[in-house]
Protein backbone atom coordinates (compact mmCIF):
# COMPACT_ATOMS: atom_id res chain seq x y z
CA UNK A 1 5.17 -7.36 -12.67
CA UNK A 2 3.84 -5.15 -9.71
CA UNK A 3 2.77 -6.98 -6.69
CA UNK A 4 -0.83 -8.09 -5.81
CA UNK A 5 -2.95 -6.21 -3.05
CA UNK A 6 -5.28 -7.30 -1.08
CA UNK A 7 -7.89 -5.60 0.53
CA UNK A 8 -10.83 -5.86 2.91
CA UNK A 9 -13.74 -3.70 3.02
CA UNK A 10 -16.73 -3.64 5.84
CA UNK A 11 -19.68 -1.84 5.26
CA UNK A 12 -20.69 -1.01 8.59
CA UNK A 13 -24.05 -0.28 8.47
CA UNK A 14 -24.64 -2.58 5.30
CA UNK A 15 -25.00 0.52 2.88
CA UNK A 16 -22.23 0.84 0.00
CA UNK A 17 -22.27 4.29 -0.06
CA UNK A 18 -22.30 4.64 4.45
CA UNK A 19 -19.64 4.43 6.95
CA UNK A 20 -16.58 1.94 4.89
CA UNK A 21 -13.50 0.42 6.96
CA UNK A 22 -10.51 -0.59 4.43
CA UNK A 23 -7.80 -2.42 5.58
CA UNK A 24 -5.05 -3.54 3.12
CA UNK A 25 -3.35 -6.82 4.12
CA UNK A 26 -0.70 -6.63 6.38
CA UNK A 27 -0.96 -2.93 7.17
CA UNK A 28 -1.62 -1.21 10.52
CA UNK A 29 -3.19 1.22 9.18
CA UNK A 30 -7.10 1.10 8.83
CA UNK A 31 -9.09 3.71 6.76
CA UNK A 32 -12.38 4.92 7.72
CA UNK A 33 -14.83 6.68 4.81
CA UNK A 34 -17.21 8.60 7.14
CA UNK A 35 -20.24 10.62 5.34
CA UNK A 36 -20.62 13.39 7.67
CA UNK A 37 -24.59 12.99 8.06
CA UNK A 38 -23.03 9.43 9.82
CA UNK A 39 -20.39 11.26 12.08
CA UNK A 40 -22.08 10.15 15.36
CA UNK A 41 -22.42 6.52 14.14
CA UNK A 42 -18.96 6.65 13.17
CA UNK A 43 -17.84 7.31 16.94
CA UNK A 44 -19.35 3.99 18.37
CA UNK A 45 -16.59 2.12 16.08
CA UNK A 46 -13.88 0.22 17.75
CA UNK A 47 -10.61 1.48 17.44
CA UNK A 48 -11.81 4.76 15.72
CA UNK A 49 -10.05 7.21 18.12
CA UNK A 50 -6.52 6.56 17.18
CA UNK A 51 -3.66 8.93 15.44
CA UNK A 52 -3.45 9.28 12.43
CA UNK A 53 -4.30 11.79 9.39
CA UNK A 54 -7.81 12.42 7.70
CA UNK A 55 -8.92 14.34 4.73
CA UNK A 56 -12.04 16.39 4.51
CA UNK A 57 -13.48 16.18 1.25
CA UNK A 58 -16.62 18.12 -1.14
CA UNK A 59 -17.22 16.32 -4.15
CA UNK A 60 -18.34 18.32 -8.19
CA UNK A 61 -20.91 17.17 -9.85
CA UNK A 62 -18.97 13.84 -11.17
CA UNK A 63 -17.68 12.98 -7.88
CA UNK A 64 -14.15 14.37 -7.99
CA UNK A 65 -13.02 16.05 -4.95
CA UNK A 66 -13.38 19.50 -5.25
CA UNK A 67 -12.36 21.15 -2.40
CA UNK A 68 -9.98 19.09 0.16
CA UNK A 69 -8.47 19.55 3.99
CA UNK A 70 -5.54 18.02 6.20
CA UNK A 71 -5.60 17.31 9.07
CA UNK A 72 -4.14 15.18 11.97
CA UNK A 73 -5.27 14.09 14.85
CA UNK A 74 -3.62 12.18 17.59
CA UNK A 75 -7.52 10.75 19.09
CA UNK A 76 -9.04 9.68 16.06
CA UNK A 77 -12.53 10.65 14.86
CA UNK A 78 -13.41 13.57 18.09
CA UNK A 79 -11.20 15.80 16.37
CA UNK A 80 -13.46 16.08 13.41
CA UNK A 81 -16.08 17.47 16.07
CA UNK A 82 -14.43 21.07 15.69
CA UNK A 83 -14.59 20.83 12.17
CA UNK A 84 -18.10 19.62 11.76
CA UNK A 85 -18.76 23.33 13.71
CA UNK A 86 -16.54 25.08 11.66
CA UNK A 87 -16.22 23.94 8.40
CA UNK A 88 -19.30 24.08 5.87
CA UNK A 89 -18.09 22.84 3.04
CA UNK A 90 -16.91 19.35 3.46
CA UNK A 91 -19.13 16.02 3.19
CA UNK A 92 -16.98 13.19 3.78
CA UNK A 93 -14.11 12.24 5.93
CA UNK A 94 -11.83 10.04 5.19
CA UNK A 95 -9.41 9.11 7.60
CA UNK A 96 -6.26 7.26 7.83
CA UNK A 97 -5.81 5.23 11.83
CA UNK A 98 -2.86 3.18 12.94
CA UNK A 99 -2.04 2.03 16.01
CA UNK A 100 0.05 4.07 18.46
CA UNK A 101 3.37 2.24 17.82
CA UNK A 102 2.91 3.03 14.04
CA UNK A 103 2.64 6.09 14.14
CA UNK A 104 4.76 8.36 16.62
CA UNK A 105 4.23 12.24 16.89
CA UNK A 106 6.83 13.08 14.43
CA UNK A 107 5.38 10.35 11.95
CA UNK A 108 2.04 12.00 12.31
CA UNK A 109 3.31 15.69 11.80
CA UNK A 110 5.44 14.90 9.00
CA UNK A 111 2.45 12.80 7.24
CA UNK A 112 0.15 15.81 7.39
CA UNK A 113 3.07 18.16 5.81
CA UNK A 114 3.74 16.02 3.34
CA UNK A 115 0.60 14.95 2.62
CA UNK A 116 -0.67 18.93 1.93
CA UNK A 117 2.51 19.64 -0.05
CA UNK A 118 1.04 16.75 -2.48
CA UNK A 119 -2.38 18.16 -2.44
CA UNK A 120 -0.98 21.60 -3.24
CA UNK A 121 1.06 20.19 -6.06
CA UNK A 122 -1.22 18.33 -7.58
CA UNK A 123 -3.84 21.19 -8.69
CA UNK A 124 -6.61 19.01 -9.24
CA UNK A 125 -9.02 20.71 -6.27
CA UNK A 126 -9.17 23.78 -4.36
CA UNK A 127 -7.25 22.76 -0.83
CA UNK A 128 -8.21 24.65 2.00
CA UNK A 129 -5.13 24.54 4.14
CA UNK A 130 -4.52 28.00 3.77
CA UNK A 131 -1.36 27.34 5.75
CA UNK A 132 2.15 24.85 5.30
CA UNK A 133 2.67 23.28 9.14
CA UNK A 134 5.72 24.60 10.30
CA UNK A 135 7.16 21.06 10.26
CA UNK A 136 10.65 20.52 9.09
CA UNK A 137 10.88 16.18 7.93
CA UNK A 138 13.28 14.57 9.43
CA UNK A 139 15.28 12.75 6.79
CA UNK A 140 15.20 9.84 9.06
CA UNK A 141 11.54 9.89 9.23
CA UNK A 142 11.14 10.41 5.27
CA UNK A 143 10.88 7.16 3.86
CA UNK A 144 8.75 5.68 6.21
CA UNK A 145 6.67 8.96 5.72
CA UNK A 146 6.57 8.32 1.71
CA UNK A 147 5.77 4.65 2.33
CA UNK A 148 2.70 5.27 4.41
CA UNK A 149 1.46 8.02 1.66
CA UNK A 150 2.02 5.55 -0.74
CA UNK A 151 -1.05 3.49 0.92
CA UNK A 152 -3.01 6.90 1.85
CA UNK A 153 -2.84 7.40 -2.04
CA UNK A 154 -3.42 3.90 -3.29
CA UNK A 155 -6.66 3.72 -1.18
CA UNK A 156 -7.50 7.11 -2.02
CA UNK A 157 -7.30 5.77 -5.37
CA UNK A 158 -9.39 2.47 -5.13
CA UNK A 159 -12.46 5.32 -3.80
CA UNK A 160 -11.76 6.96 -7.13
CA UNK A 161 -10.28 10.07 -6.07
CA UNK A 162 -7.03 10.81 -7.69
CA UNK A 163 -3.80 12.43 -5.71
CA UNK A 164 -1.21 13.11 -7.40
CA UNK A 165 0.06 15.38 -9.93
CA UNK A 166 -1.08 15.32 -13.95
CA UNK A 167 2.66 15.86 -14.67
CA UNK A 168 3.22 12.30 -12.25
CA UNK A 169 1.63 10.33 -15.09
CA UNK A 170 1.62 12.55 -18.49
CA UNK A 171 5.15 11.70 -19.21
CA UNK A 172 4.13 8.37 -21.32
CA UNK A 173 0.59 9.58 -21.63
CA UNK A 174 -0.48 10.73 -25.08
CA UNK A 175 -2.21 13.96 -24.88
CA UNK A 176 -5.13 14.64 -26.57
CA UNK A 177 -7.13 17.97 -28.34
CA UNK A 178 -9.96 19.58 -29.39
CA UNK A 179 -10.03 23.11 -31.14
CA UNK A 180 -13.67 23.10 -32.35
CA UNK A 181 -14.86 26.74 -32.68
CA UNK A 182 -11.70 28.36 -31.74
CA UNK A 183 -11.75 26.65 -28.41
CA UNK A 184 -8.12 24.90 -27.52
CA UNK A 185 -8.76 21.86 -24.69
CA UNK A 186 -5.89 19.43 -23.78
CA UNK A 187 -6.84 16.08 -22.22
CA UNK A 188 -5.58 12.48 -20.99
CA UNK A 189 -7.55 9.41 -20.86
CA UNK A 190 -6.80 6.55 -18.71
CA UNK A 191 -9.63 4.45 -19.80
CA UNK A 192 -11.64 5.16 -16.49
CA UNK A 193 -11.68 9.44 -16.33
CA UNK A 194 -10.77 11.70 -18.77
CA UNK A 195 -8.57 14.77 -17.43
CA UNK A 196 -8.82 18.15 -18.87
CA UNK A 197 -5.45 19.78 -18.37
CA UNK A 198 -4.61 23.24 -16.98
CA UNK A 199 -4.39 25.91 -19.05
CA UNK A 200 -7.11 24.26 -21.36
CA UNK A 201 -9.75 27.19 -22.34
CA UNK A 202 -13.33 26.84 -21.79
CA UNK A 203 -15.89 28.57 -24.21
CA UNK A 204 -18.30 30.49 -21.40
CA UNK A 205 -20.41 31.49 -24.07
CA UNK A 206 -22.41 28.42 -24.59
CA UNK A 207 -23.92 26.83 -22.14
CA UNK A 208 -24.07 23.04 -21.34
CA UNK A 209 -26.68 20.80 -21.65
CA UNK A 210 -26.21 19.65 -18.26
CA UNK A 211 -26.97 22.35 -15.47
CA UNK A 212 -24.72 20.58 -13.64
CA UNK A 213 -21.68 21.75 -15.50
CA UNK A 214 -22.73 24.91 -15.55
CA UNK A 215 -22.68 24.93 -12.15
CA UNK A 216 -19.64 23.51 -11.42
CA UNK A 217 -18.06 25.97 -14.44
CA UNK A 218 -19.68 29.33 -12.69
CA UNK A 219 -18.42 28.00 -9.11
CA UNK A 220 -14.46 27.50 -10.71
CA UNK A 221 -15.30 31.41 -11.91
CA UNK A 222 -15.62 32.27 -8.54
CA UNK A 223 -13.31 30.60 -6.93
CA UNK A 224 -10.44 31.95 -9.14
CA UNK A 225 -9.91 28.52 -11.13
CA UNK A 226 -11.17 29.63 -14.21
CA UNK A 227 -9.89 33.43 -15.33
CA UNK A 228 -10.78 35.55 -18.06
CA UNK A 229 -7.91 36.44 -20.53
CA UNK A 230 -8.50 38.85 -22.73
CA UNK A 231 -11.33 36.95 -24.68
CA UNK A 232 -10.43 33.77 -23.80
CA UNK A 233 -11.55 32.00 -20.22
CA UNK A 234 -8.99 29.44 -19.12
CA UNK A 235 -8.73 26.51 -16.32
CA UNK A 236 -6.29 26.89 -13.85
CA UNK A 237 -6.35 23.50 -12.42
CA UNK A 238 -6.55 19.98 -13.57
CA UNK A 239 -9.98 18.53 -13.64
CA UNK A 240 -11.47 14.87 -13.77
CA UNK A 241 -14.69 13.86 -15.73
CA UNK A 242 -16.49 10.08 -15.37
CA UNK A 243 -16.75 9.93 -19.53
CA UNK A 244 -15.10 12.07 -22.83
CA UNK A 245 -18.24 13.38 -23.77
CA UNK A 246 -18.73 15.08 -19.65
CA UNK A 247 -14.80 16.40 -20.64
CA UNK A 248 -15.97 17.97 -24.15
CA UNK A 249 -19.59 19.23 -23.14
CA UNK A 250 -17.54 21.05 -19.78
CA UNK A 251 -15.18 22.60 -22.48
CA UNK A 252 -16.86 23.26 -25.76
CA UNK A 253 -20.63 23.79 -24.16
CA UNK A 254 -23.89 22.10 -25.61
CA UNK A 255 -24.04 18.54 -26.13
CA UNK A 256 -21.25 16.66 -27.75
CA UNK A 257 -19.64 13.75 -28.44
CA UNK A 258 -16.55 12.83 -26.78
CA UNK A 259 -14.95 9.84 -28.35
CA UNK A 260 -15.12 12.39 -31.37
CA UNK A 261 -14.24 15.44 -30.17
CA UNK A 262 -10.54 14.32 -28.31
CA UNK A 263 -8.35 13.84 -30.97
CA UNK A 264 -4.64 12.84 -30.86
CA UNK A 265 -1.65 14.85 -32.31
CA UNK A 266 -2.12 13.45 -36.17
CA UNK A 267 -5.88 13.85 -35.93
CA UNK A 268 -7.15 10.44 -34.91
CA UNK A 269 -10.17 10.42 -32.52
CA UNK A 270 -10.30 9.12 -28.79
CA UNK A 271 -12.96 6.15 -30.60
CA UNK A 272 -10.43 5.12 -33.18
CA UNK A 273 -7.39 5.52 -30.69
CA UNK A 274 -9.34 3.16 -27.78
CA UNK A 275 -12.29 1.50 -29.28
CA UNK A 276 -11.24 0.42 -32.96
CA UNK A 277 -7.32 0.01 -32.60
């Protein structure tokens, strides 16, 4: 049975969706969710200007990351200064502090490699580290490297963003379908987000109920993250929706019904599979 964790959470300026301090027990390392309308708050926070590594983050329209940065910086929250000049399209920090005995220069480096190799390799968003750090791990560093991104991806995860890769946790996941109207759509649940899987195609043709998602399906256009082929338009990443039905309206357009739609590989639906079984 895996272990109990505990964790403590201070809302600094009393507002659940503000400035958040996480701090797992035992660890020394503290995590700091900073909106960036709240960045010069954020600064008057003790202890807030040690090393560490920090993600900038742009949420779609069901509060997935959607676009995603690296970074690491050995004084804490002033180096996001230079990117809240030069980088438009992120809205939240969040960022990753221990103290300076934790985390040494080569624990810092190899933490920010290793953590955009993961982001790369996940495609779930687009990340905007253009570039790999010329950073070579030390093998003597690597396990205390994986064992710190092991917390970076476990808190990530209690703020509902997800890290890793679909193919991390499809391997004993039963994949689901639809193929209504010619359309073919793959799909995992996990019984808080449905995934629609890359390579899944997406009928352009009809629109959504929800402006939102058509949005959000014109910006992955753009972007490169949804291509035409031939006839068909298909999803190049991985993406996360808060219900079936967001999942099956994003693919199939209109209004549907997701519990219905998702199906499993002998034709039982997502409501018989989860809510009737």
């Amino acid at each position: 049975m895996p272990a109990s964790k505990k964790l403590e959470i201070i809302y600094h300026n009393g507002q659940p969706d503000g400035i958040r301090l996480i701090r797992r027990h035992l660890s020394t390392v503290t995590t700091y969710v900073i909106p960036r309308t709240m960045l010069a708050d954020a600064k008057n926070i003790s202890g807030i200007n040690r090393p560490g590594i920090y993600y900038l983050i742009n949420e779609d329209a069901d509060n997935n990351i959607a676009q995603l940065y690296v970074g690491q910086t050995r004084n804490g929250i002033t180096r996001l200064d230079d990117h809240n000049r030069s980088k438009d399209f992120w809205n939240k920090a969040i960022m990753f502090l221990a103290d300076n005995k934790t985390f040494s220069l080569d624990i810092i480096s190899g933490l920010e490699e290793y953590a955009i190799s993961k982001a790369w390799a996940s495609k779930r968003y687009t990340v905007e580290n253009s570039v790999k750090p010329k950073y070579e791990i030390d093998e003597y560093d690597l396990v205390s490297i994986e064992e710190i991104y092991d917390e970076v991806k476990f808190i990530m995860a209690t703020l509902g963003y997800k890290m890793d890769s679909v193919g991390e946790n499809t391997a004993n996941t039963q994949i689901l379908h639809t193929t209504r109207n010619g359309i073919k759509a793959l799909g995992i649940y996990t019984g808080e987000k449905f995934d629609v899987l890359e390579g899944s195609e997406i009928n352009m043709s009809k629109e959504v109920h929800l402006p939102k998602y058509n949005k959000q399906r014109n910006d992955l256009v753009a972007q490169g993250k949804i291509i035409q082929e031939n006839s068909k338009y298909i999803l190049q990443i991985t993406l996360s929706f808060n219900t079936p039905s967001g999942a099956s309206d994003f693919v199939l357009g209109g209004s549907t019904n997701g519990w219905t739609e998702w199906k499993d590989s002998k034709g039982k639906t997502l409501d018989a599979l989860f809510r009737k079984s």
